[in-house]
N, C-alpha and C. Protein backbone atom coordinates (compact mmCIF):
# COMPACT_ATOMS: atom_id res chain seq x y z
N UNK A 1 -13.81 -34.59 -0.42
CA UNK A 1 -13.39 -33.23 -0.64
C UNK A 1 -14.09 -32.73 -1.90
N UNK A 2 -14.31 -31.52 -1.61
CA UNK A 2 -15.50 -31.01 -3.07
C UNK A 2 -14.67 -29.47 -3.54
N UNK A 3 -14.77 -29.26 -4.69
CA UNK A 3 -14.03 -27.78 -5.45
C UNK A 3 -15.65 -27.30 -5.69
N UNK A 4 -15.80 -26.26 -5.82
CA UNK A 4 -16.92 -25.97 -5.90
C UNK A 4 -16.83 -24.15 -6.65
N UNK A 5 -16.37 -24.04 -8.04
CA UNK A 5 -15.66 -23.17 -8.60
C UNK A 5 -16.32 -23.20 -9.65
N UNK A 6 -17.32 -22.28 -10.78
CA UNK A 6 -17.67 -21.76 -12.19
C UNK A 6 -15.93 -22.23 -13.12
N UNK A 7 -14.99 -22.04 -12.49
CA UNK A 7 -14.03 -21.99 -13.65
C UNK A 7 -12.85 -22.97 -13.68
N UNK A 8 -13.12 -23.69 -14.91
CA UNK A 8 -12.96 -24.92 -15.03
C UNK A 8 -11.88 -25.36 -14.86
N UNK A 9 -11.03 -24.41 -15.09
CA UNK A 9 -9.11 -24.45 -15.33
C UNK A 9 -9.33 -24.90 -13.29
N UNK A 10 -9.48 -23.45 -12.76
CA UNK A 10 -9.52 -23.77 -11.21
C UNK A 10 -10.14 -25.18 -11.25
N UNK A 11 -11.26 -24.93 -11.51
CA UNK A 11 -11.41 -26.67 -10.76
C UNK A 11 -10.73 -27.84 -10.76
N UNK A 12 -10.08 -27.73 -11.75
CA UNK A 12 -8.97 -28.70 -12.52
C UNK A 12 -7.88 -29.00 -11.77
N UNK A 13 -7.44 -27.67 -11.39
CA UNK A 13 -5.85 -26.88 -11.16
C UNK A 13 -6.57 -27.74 -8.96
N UNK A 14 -7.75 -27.20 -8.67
CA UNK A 14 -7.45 -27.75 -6.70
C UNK A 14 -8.10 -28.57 -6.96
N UNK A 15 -8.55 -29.38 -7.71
CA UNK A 15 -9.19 -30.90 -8.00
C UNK A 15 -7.78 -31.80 -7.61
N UNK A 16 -7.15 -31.30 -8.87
CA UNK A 16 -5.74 -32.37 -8.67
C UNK A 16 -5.20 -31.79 -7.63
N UNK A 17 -4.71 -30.98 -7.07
CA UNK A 17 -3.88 -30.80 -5.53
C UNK A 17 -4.52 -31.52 -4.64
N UNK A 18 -5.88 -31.82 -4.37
CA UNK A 18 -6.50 -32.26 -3.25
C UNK A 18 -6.65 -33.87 -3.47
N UNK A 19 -6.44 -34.06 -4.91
CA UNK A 19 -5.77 -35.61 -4.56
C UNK A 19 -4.45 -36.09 -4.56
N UNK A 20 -3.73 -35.04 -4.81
CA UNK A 20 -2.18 -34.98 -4.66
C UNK A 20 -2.02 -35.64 -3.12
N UNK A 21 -2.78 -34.34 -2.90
CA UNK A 21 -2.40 -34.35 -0.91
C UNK A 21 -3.08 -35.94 -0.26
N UNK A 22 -4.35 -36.32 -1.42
CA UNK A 22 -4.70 -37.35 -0.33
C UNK A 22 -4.04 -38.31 -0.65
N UNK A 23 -2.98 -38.60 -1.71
CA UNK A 23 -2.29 -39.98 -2.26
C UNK A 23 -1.34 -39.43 -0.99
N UNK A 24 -0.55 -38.46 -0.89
CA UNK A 24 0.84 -37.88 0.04
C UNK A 24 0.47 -38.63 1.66
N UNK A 25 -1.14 -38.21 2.23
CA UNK A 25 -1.34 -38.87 3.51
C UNK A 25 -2.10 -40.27 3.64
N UNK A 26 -2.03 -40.68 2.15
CA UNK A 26 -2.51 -42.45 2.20
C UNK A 26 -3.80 -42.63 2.32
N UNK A 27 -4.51 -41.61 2.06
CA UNK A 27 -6.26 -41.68 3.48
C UNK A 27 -7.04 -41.82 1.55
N UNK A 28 -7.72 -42.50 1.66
CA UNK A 28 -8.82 -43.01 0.89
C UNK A 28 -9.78 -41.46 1.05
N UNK A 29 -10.21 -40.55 0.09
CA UNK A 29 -11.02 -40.18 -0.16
C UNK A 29 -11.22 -39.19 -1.14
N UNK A 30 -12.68 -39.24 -1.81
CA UNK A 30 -12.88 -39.10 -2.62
C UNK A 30 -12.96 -37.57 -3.35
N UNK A 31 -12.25 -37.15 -4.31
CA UNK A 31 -12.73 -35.74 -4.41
C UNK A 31 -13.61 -35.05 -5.82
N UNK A 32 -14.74 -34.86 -5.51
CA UNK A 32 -15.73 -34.43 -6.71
C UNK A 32 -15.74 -32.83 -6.81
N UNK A 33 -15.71 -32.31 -7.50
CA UNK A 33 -15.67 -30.72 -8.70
C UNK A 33 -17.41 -30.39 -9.23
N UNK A 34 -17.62 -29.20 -8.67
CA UNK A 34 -19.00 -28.70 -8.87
C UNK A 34 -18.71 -27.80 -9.53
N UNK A 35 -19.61 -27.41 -10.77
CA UNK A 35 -19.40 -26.25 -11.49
C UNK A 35 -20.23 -25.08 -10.91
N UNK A 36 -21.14 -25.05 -9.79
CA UNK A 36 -22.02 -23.98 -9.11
C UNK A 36 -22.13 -24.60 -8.06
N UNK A 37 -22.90 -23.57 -7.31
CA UNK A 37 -23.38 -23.82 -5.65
C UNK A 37 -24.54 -25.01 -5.82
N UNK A 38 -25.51 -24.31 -6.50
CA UNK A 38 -26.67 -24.93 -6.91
C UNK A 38 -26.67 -26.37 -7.15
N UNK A 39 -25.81 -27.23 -7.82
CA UNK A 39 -25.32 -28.38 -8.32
C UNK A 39 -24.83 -29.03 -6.87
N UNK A 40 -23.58 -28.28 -6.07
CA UNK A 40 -23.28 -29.21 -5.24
C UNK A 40 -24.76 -29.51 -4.18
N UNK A 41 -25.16 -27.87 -3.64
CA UNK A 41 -26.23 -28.15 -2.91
C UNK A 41 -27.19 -29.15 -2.91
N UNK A 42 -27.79 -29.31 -4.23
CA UNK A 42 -28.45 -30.39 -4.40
C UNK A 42 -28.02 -31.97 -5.01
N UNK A 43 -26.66 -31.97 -4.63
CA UNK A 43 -26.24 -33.15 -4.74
C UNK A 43 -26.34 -34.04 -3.31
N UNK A 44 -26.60 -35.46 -3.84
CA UNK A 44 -26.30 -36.20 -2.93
C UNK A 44 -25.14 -36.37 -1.84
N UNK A 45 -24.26 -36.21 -3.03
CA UNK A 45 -22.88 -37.32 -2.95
C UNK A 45 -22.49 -36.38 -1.28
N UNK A 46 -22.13 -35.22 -0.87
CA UNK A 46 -22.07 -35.41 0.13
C UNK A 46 -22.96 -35.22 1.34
N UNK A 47 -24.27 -35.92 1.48
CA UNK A 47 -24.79 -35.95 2.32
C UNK A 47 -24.37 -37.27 3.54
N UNK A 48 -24.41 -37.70 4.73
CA UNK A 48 -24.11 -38.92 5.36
C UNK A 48 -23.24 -38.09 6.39
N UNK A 49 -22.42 -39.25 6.97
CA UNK A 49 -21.82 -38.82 8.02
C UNK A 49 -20.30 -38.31 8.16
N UNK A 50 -20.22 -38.40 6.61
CA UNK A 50 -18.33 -38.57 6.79
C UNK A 50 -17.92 -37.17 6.42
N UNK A 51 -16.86 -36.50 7.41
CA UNK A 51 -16.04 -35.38 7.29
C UNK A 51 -15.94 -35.00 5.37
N UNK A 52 -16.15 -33.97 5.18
CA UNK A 52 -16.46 -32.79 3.83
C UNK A 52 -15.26 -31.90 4.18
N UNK A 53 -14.33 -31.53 3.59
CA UNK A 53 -13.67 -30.41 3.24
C UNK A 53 -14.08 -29.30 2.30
N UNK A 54 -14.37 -28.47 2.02
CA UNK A 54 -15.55 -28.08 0.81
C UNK A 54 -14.36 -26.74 0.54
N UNK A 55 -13.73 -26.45 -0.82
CA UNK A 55 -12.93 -25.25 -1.68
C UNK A 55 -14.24 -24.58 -2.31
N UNK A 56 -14.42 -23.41 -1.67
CA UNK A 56 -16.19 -22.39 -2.57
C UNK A 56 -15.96 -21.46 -3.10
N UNK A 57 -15.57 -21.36 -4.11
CA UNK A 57 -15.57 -20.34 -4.43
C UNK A 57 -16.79 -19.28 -4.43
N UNK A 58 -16.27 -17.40 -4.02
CA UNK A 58 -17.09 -16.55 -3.71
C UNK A 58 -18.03 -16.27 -5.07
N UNK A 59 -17.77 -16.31 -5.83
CA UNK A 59 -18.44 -15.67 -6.73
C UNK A 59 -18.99 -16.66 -8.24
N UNK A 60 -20.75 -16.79 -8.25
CA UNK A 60 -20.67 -18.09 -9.01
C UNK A 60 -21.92 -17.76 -9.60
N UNK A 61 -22.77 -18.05 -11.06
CA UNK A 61 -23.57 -18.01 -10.97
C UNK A 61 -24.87 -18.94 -10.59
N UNK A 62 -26.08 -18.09 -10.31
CA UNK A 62 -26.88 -19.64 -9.72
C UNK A 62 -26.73 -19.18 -8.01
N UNK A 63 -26.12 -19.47 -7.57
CA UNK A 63 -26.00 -19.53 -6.38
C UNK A 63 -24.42 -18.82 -6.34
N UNK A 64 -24.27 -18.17 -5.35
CA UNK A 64 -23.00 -17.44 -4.80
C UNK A 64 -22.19 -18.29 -3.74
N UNK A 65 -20.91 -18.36 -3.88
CA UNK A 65 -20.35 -18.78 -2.29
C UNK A 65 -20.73 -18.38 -0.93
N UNK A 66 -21.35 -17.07 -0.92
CA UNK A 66 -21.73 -16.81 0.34
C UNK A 66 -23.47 -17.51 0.74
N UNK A 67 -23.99 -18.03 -0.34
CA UNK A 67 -25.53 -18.43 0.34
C UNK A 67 -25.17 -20.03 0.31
N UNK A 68 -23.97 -20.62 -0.31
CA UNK A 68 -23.71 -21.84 0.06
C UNK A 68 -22.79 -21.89 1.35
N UNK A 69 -22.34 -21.18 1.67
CA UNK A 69 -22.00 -21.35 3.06
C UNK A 69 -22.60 -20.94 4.16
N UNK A 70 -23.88 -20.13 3.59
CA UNK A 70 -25.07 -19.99 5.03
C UNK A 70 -25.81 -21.43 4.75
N UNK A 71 -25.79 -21.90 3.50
CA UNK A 71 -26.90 -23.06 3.65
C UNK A 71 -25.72 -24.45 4.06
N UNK A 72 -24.88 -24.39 4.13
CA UNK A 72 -23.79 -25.29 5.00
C UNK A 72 -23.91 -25.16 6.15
N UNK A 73 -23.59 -23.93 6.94
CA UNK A 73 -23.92 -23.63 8.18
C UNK A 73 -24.98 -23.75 9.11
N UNK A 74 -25.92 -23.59 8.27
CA UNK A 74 -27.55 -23.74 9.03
C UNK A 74 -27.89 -25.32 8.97
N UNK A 75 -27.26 -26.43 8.59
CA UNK A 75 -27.45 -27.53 7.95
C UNK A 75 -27.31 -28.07 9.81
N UNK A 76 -28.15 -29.58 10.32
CA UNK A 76 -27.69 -29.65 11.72
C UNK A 76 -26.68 -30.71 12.01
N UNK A 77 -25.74 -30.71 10.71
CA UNK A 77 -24.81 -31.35 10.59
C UNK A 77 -23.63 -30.72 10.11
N UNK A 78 -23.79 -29.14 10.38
CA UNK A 78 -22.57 -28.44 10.19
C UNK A 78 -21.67 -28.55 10.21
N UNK A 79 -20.98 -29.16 11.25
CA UNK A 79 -20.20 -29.48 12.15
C UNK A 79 -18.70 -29.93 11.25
N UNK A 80 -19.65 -31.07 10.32
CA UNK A 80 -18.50 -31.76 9.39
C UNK A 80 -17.73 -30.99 8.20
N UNK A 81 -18.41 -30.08 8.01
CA UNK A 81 -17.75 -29.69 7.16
C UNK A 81 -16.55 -28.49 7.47
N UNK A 82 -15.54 -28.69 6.70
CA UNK A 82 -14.51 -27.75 6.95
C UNK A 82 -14.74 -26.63 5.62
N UNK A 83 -14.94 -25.46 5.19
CA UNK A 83 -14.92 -24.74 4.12
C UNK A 83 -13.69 -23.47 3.67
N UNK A 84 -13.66 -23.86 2.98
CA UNK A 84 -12.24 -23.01 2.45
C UNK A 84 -12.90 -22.18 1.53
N UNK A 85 -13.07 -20.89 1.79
CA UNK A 85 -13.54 -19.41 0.53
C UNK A 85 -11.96 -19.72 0.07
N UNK A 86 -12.68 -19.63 -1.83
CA UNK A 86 -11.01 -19.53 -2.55
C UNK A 86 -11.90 -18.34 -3.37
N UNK A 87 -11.51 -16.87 -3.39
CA UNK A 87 -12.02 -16.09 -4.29
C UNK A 87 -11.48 -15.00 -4.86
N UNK A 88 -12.02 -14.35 -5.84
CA UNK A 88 -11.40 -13.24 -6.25
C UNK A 88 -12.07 -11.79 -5.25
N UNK A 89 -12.81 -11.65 -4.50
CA UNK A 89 -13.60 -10.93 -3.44
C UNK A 89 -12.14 -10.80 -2.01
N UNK A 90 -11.73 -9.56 -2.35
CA UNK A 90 -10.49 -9.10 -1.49
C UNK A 90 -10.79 -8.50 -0.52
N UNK A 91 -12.17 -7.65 -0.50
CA UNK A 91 -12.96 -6.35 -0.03
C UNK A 91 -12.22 -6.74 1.42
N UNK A 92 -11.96 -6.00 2.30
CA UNK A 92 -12.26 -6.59 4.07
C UNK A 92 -13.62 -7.20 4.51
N UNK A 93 -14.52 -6.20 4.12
CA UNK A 93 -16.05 -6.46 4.37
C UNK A 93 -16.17 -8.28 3.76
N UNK A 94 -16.05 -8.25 2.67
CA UNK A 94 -16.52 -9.30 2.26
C UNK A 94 -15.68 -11.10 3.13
N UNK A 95 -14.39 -10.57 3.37
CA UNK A 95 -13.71 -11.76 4.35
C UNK A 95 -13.93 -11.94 5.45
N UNK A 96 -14.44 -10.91 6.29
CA UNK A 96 -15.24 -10.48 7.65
C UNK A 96 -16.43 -11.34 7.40
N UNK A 97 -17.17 -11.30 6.22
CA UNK A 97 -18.85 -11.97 6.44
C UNK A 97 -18.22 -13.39 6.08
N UNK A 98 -17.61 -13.61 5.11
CA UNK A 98 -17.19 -15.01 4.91
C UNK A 98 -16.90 -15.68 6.38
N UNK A 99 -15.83 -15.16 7.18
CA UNK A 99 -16.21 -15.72 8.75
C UNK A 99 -16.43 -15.99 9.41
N UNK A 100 -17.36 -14.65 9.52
CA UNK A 100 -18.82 -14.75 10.04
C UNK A 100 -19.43 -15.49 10.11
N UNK A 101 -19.83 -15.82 8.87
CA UNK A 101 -21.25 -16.95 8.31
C UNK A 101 -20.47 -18.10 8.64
N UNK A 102 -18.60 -18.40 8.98
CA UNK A 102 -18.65 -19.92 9.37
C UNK A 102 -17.50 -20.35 8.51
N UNK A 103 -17.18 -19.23 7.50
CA UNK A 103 -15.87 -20.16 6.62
C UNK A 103 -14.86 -20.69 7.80
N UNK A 104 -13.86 -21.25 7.50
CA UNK A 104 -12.88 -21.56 8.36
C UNK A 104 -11.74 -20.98 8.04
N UNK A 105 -11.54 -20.56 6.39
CA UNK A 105 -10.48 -20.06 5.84
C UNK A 105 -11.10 -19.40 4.81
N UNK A 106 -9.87 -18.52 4.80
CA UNK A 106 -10.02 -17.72 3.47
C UNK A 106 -9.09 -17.31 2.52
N UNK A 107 -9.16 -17.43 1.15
CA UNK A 107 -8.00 -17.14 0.49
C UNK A 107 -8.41 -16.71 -1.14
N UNK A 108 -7.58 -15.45 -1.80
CA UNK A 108 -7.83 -14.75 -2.44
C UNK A 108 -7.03 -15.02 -3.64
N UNK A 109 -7.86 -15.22 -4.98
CA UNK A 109 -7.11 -15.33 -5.91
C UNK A 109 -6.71 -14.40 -6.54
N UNK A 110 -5.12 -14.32 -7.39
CA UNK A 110 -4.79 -15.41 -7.51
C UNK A 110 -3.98 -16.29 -6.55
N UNK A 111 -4.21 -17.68 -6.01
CA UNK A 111 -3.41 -18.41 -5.00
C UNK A 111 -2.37 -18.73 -5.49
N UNK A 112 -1.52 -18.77 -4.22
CA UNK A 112 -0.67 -19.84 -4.67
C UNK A 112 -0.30 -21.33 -3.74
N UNK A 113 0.11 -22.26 -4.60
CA UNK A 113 -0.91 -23.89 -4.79
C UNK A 113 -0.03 -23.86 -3.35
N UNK A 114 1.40 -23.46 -3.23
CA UNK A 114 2.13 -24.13 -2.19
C UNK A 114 0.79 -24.04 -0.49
N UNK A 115 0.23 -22.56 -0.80
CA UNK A 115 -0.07 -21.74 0.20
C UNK A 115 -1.71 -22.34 0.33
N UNK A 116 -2.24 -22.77 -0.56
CA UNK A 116 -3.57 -23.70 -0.63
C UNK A 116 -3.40 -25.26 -0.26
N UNK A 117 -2.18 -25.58 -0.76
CA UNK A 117 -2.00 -27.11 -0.35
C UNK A 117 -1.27 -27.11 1.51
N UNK A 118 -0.92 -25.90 2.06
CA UNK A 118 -0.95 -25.97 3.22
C UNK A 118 -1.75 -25.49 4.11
N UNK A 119 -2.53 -24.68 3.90
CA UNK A 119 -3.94 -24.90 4.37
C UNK A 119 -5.19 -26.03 4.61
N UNK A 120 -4.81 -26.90 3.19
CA UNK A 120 -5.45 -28.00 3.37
C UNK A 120 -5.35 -28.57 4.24
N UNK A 121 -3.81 -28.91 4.16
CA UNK A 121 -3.57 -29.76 5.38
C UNK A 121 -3.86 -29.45 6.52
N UNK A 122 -3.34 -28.25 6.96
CA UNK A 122 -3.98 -27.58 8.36
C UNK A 122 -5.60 -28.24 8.62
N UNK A 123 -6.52 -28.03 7.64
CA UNK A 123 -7.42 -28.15 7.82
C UNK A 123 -7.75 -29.90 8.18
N UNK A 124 -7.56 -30.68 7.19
CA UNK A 124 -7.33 -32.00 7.17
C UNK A 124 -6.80 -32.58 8.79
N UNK A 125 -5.55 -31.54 9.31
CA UNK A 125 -5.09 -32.41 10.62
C UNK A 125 -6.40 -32.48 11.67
N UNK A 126 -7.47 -30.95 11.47
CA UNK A 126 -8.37 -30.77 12.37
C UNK A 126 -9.51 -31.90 12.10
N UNK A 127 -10.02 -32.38 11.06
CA UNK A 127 -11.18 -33.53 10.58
C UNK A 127 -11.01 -34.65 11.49
């Protein structure tokens, strides 16, 4: 599972929920915090075969949430990843393209954790 958020408190704040949730369902895996798009993109760590949950935030510098989730999408291993937009971008327009391009979810800060940590799961039962 990857946070993928400019702001550090957030990253902090669904870093720890998303290992909350994975101690709660017992499942071994790992969760790493990107401070930009740019950073995760060209990271290794999740390339391979194993299911990605990915938290993107919309708005970042370097790279934006929306060109990391076209370059997720176009990837021919799309498939694995589940992506959650967490942003301050409310517009309609802008949750419509998030969609579009493939998010699976979307959610507008400020969140709340109850309403992010059940989404996860939602998402998690589908992996």
């Amino acid at each position: 599972m990857a946070v993928v958020d400019d702001d550090v408190i957030v990253r902090m704040i669904v870093a720890d929920l998303l290992e909350h949730i994975a101690r709660d369902r017992k499942e071994q895996c790992e969760v790493r915090a990107f401070a930009d798009g740019v950073s995760f993109i060209e990271s290794s760590w999740h390339e391979g075969h194993s299911p990605c949950l990915v938290i993107l935030d919309g708005i970042m510098p370097k790279m934006d949430g929306i060109e990391v989730l076209r370059r997720l999408r176009s990837r021919g291993d799309e498939s694995r990843y589940k992506i959650i937009m967490l942003t301050m971008r409310q517009s309609e327009e802008d949750i419509v393209r998030a969609l579009q391009l493939g998010a699976d979810d979307y959610i507008t800060k400020p969140f709340k954790r109850l309403e992010l940590e059940a989404r996860v799961s939602r998402l998690l039962k589908r992996m």
